[in-house]
C-alpha atoms as a PDB file:
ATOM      1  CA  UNK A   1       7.170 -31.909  29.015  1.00  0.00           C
ATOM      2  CA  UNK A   2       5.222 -29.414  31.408  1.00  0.00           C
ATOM      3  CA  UNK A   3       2.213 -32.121  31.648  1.00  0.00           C
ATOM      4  CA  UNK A   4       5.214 -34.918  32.600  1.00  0.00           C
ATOM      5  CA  UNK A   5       6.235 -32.157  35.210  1.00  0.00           C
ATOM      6  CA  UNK A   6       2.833 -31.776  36.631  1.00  0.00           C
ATOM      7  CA  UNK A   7       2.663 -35.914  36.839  1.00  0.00           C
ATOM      8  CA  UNK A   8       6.021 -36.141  38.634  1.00  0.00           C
ATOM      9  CA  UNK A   9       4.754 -33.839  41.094  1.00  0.00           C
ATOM     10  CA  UNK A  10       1.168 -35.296  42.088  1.00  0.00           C
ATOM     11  CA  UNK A  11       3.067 -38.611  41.734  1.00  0.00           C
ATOM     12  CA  UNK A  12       1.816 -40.066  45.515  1.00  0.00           C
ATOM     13  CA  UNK A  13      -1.586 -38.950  44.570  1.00  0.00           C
ATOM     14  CA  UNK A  14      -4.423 -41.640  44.807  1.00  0.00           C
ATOM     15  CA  UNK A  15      -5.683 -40.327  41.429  1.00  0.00           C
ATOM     16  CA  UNK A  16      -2.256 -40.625  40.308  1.00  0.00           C
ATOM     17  CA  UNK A  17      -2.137 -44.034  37.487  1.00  0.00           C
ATOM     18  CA  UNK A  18       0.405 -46.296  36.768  1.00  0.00           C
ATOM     19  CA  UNK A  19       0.414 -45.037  33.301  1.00  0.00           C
ATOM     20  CA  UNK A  20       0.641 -41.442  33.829  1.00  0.00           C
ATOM     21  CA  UNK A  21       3.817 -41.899  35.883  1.00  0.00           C
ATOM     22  CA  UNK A  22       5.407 -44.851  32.817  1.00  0.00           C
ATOM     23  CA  UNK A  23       4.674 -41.757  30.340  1.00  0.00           C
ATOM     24  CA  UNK A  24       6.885 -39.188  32.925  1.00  0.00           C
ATOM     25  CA  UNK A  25       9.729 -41.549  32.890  1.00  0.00           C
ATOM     26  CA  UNK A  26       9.341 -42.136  29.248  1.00  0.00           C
ATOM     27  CA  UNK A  27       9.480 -38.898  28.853  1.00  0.00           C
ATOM     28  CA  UNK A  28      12.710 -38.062  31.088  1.00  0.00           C
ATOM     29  CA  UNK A  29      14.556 -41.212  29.441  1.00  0.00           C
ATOM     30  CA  UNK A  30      13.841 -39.703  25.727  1.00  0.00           C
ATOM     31  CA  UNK A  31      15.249 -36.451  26.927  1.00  0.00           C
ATOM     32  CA  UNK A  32      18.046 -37.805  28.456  1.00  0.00           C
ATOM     33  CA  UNK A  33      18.697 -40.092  25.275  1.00  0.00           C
ATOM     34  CA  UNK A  34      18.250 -36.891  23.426  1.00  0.00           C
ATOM     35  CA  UNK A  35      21.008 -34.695  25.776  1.00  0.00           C
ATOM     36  CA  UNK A  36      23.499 -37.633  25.423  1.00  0.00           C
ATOM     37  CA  UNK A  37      23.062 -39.997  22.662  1.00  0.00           C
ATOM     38  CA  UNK A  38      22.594 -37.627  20.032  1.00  0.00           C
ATOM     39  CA  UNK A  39      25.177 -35.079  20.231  1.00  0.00           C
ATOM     40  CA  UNK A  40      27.551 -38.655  20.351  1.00  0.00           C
ATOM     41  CA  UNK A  41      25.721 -39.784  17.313  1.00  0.00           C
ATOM     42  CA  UNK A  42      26.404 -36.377  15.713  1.00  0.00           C
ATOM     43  CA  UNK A  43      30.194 -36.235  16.802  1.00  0.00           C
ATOM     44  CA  UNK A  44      30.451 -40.271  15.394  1.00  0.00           C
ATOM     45  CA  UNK A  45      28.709 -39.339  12.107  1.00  0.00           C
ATOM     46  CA  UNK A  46      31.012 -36.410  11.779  1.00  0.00           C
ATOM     47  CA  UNK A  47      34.188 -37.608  13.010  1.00  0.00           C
ATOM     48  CA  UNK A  48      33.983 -41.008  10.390  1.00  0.00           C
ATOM     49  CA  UNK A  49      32.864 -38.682   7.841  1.00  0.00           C
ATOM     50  CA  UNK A  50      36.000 -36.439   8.156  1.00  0.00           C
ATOM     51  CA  UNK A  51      38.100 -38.790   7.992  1.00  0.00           C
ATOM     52  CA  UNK A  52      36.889 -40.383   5.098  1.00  0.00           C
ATOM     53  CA  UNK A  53      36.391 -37.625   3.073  1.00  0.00           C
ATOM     54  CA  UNK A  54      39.823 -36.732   3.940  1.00  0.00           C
ATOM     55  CA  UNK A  55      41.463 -39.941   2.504  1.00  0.00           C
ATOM     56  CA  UNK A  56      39.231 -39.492  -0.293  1.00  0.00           C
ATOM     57  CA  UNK A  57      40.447 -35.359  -0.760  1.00  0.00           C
ATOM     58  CA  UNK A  58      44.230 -36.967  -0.125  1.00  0.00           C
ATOM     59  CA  UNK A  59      43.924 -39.924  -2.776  1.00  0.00           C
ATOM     60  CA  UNK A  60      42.363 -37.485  -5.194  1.00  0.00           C
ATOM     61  CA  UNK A  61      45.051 -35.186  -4.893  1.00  0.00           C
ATOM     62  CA  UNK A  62      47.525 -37.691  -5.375  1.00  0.00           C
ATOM     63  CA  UNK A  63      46.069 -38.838  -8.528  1.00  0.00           C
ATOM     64  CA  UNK A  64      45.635 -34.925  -9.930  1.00  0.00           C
ATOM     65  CA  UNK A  65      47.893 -32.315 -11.117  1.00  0.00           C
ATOM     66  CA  UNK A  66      47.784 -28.823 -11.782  1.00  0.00           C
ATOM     67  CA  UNK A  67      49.275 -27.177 -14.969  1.00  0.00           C
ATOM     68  CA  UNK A  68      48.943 -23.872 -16.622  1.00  0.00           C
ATOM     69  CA  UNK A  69      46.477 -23.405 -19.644  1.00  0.00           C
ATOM     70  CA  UNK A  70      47.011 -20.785 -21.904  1.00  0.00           C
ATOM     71  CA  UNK A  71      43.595 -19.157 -24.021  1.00  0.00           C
ATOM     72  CA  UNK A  72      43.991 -19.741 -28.027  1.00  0.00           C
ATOM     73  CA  UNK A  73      40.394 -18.444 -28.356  1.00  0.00           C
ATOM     74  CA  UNK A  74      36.733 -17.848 -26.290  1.00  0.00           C
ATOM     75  CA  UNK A  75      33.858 -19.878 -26.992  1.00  0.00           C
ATOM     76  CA  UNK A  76      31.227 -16.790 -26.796  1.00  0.00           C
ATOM     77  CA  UNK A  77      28.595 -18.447 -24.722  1.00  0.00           C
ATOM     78  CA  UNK A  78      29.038 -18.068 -20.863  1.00  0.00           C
ATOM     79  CA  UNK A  79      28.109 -21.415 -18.856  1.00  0.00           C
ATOM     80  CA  UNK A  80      26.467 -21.669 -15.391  1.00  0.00           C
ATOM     81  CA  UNK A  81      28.200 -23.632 -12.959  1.00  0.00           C
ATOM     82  CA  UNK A  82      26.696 -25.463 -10.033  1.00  0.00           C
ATOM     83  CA  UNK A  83      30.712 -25.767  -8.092  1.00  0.00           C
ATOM     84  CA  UNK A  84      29.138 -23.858  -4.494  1.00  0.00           C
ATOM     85  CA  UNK A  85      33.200 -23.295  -4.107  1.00  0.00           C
ATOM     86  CA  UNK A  86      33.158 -20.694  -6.324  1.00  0.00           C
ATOM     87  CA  UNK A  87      31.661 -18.072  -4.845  1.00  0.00           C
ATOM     88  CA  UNK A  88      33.713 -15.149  -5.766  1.00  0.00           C
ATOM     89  CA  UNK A  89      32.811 -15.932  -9.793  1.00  0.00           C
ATOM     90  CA  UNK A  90      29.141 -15.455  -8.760  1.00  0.00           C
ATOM     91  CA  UNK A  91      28.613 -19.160 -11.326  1.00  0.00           C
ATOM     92  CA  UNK A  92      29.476 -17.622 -14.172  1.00  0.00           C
ATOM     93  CA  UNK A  93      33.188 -18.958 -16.090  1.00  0.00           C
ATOM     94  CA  UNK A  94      33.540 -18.778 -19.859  1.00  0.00           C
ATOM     95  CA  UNK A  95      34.382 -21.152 -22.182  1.00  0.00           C
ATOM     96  CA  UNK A  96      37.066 -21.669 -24.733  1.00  0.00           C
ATOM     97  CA  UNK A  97      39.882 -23.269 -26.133  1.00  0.00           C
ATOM     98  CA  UNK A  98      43.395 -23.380 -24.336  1.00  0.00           C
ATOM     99  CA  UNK A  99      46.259 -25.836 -24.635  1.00  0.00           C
ATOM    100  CA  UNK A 100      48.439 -26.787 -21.743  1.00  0.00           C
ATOM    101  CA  UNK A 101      51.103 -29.330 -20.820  1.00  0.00           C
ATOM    102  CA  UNK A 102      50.141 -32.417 -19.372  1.00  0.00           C
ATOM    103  CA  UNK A 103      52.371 -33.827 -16.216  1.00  0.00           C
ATOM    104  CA  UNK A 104      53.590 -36.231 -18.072  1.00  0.00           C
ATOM    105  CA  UNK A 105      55.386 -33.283 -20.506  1.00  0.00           C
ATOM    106  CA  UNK A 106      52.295 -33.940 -23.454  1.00  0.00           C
ATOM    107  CA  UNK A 107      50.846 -31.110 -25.214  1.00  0.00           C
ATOM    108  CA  UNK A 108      46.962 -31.031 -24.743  1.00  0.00           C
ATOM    109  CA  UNK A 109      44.613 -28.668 -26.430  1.00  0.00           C
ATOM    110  CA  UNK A 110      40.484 -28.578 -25.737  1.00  0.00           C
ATOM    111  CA  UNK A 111      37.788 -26.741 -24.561  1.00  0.00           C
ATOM    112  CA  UNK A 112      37.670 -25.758 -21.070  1.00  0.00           C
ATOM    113  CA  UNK A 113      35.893 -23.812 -18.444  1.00  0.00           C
ATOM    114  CA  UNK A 114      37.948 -20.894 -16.763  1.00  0.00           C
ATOM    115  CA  UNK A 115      37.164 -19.071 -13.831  1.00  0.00           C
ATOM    116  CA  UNK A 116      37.911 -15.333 -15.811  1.00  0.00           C
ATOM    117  CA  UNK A 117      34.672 -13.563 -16.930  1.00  0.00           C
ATOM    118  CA  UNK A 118      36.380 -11.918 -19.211  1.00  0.00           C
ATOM    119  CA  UNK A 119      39.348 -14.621 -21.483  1.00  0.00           C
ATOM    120  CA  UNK A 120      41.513 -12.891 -24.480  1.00  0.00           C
ATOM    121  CA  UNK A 121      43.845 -15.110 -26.433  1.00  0.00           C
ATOM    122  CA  UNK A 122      47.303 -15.446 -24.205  1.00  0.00           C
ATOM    123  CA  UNK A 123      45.261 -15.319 -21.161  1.00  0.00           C
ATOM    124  CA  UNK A 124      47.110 -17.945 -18.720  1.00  0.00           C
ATOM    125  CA  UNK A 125      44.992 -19.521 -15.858  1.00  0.00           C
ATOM    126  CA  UNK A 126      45.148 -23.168 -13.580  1.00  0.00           C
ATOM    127  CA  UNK A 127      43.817 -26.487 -14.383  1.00  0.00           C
ATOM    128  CA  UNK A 128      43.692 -29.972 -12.810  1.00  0.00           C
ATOM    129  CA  UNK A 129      44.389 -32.314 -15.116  1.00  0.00           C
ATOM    130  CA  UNK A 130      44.452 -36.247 -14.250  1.00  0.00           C
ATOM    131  CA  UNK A 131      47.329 -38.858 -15.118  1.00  0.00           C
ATOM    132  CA  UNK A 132      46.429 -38.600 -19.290  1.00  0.00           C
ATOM    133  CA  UNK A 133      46.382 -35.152 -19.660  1.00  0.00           C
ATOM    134  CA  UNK A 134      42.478 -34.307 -19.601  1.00  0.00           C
ATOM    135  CA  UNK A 135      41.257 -31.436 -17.773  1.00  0.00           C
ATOM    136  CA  UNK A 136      38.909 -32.540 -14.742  1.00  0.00           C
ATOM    137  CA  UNK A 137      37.244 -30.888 -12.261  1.00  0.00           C
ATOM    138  CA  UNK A 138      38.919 -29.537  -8.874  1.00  0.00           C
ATOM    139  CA  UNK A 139      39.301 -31.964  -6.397  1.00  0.00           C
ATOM    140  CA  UNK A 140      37.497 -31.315  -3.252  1.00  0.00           C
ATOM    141  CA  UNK A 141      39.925 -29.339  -0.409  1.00  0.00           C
ATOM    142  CA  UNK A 142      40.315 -29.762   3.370  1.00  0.00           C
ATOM    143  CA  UNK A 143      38.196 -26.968   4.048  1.00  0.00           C
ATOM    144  CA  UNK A 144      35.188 -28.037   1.977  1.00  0.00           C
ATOM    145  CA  UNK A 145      35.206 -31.566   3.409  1.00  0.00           C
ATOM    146  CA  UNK A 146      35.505 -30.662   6.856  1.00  0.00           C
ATOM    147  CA  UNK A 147      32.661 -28.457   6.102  1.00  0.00           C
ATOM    148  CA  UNK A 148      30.366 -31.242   4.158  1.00  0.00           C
ATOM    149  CA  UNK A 149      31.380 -33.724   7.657  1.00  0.00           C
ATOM    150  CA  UNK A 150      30.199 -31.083  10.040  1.00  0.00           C
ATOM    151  CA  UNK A 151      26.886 -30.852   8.042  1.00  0.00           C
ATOM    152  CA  UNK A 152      26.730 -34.757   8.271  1.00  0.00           C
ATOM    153  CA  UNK A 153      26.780 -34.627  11.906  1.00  0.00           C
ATOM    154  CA  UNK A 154      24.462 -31.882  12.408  1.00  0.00           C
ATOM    155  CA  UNK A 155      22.041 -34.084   9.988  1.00  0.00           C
ATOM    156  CA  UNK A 156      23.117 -37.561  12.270  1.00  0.00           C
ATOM    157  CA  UNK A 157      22.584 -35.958  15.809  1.00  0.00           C
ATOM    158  CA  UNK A 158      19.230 -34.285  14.507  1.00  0.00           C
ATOM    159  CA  UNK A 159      18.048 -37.999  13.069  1.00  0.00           C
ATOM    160  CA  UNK A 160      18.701 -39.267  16.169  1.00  0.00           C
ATOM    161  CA  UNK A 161      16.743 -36.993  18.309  1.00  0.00           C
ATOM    162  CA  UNK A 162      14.300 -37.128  15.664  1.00  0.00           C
ATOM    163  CA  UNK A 163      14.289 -40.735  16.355  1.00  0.00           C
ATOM    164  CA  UNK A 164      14.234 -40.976  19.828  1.00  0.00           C
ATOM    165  CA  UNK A 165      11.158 -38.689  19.802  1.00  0.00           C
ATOM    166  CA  UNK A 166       9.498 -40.871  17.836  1.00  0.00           C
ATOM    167  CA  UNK A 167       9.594 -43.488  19.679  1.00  0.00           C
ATOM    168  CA  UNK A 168       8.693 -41.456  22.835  1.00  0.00           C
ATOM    169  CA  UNK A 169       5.619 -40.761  20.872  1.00  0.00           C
ATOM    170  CA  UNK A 170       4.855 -43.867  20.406  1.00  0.00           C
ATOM    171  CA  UNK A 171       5.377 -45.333  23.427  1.00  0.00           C
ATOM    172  CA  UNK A 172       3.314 -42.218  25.049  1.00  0.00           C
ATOM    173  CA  UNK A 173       0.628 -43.310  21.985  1.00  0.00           C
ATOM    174  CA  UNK A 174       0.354 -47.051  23.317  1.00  0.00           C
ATOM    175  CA  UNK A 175      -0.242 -45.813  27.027  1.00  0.00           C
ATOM    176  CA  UNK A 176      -2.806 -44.016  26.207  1.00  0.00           C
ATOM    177  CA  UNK A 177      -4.460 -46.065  24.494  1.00  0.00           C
ATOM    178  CA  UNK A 178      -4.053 -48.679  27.298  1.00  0.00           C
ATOM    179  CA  UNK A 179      -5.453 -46.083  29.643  1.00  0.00           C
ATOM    180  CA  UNK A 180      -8.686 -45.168  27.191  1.00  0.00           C
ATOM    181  CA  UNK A 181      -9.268 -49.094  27.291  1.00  0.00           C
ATOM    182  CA  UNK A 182      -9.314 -49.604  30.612  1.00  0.00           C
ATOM    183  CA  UNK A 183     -11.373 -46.552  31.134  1.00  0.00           C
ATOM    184  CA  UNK A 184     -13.859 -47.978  28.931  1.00  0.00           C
ATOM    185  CA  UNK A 185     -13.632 -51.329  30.778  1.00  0.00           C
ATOM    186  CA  UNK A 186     -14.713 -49.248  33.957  1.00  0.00           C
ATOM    187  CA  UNK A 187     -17.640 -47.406  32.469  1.00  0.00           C
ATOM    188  CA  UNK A 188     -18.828 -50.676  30.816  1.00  0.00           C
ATOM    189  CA  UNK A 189     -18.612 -52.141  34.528  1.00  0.00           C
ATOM    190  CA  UNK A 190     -20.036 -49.271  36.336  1.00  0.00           C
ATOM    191  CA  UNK A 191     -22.715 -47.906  33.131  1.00  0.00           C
ATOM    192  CA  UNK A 192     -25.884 -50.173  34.350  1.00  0.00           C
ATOM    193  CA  UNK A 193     -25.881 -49.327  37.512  1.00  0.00           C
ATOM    194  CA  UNK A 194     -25.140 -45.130  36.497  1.00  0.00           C
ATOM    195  CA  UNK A 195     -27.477 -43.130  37.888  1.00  0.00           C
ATOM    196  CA  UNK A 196     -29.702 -45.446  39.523  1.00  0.00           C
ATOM    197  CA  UNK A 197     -30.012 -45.016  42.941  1.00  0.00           C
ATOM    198  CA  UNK A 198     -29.786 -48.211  45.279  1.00  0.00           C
ATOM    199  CA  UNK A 199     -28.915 -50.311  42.294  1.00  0.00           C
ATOM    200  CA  UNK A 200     -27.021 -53.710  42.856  1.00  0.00           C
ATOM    201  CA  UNK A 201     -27.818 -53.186  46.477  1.00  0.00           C
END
């Protein structure tokens, strides 16, 4: 950026090439691209990832139900959890056996996860269960998918400046390389006579 600066301002300068000034503009229509486009791309990511992940959170719910579990016993192991929702059970939740009423009115009993480090036989806590009764995991809330959409569009509007970048760098790679050629075309014209005084005269 401060060497496209220093072009731009020797830009009537004899000395000045046709390729140093295409690299300055390259450069001022990446950053440009990289003040508007990006931040769009980011908001467009994010905004179509909200919304679907919102349908998704709203059809999920709609196909879930809570229901109350009671504890008949604890399995004695404890079992790490990878759910980064649960923060306030540090990944720990114990296992064991509980029976609970299914939406439909069935009696279910099976071996479940609860969020308790601690689970003595009565113990009453909340599943999600799904339309036959089987305990599944929570469905993902508003909160955690607005969350995983923002991330998205952080991750789109980096890409894209990313890839605008990139393909300032390679433009800026290509004119200098067209500039080293013709250099060399120059000194292949001008070597013989290098040095040489009176030559070609």
């Amino acid at each position: 950026m401060r060497t496209a600066v220093a072009v731009w301002r020797r830009r009537h300068s004899p000395l000045c090439r046709k390729t140093d000034l295409a690299e300055v503009w390259v450069t001022f229509a990446a950053l440009l691209l990289i003040a508007l486009a990006a931040p769009a791309a980011g908001w467009l990511c994010g905004t179509v990832t909200h919304d679907a992940l919102r349908e998704s959170v709203r059809v999920r719910h709609e196909q879930l139900h809570r229901a109350t579990a009671t504890v008949v016993r604890a399995v004695p192991e404890p079992v790490v959890i990878t759910d980064p929702e649960i923060a306030s059970e540090r990944g720990t939740r114990t296992r064991v056996v509980a029976e609970w009423t299914a939406y439909d009115g069935g009696r279910h009993t099976g071996t479940v996860t609860t969020g308790r480090q601690v689970a003595r036989p009565g113990d009453r806590f909340r599943v999600w269960t799904d339309e036959q009764g089987r305990v599944v995991d929570r469905p993902l809330d508003d909160a955690t998918a607005s969350t995983h959409a923002a991330i998205a569009g952080v991750g789109a509007a980096a890409g894209a400046a990313a890839l605008i970048d990139g393909g300032r760098r390679l433009v800026v790679w290509r004119l200098v390389r067209r500039r080293y050629a013709r250099l060399d075309q120059a000194w292949a014209k001008a070597g013989p006579d290098w040095g040489r005084t009176g030559a070609g005269s």
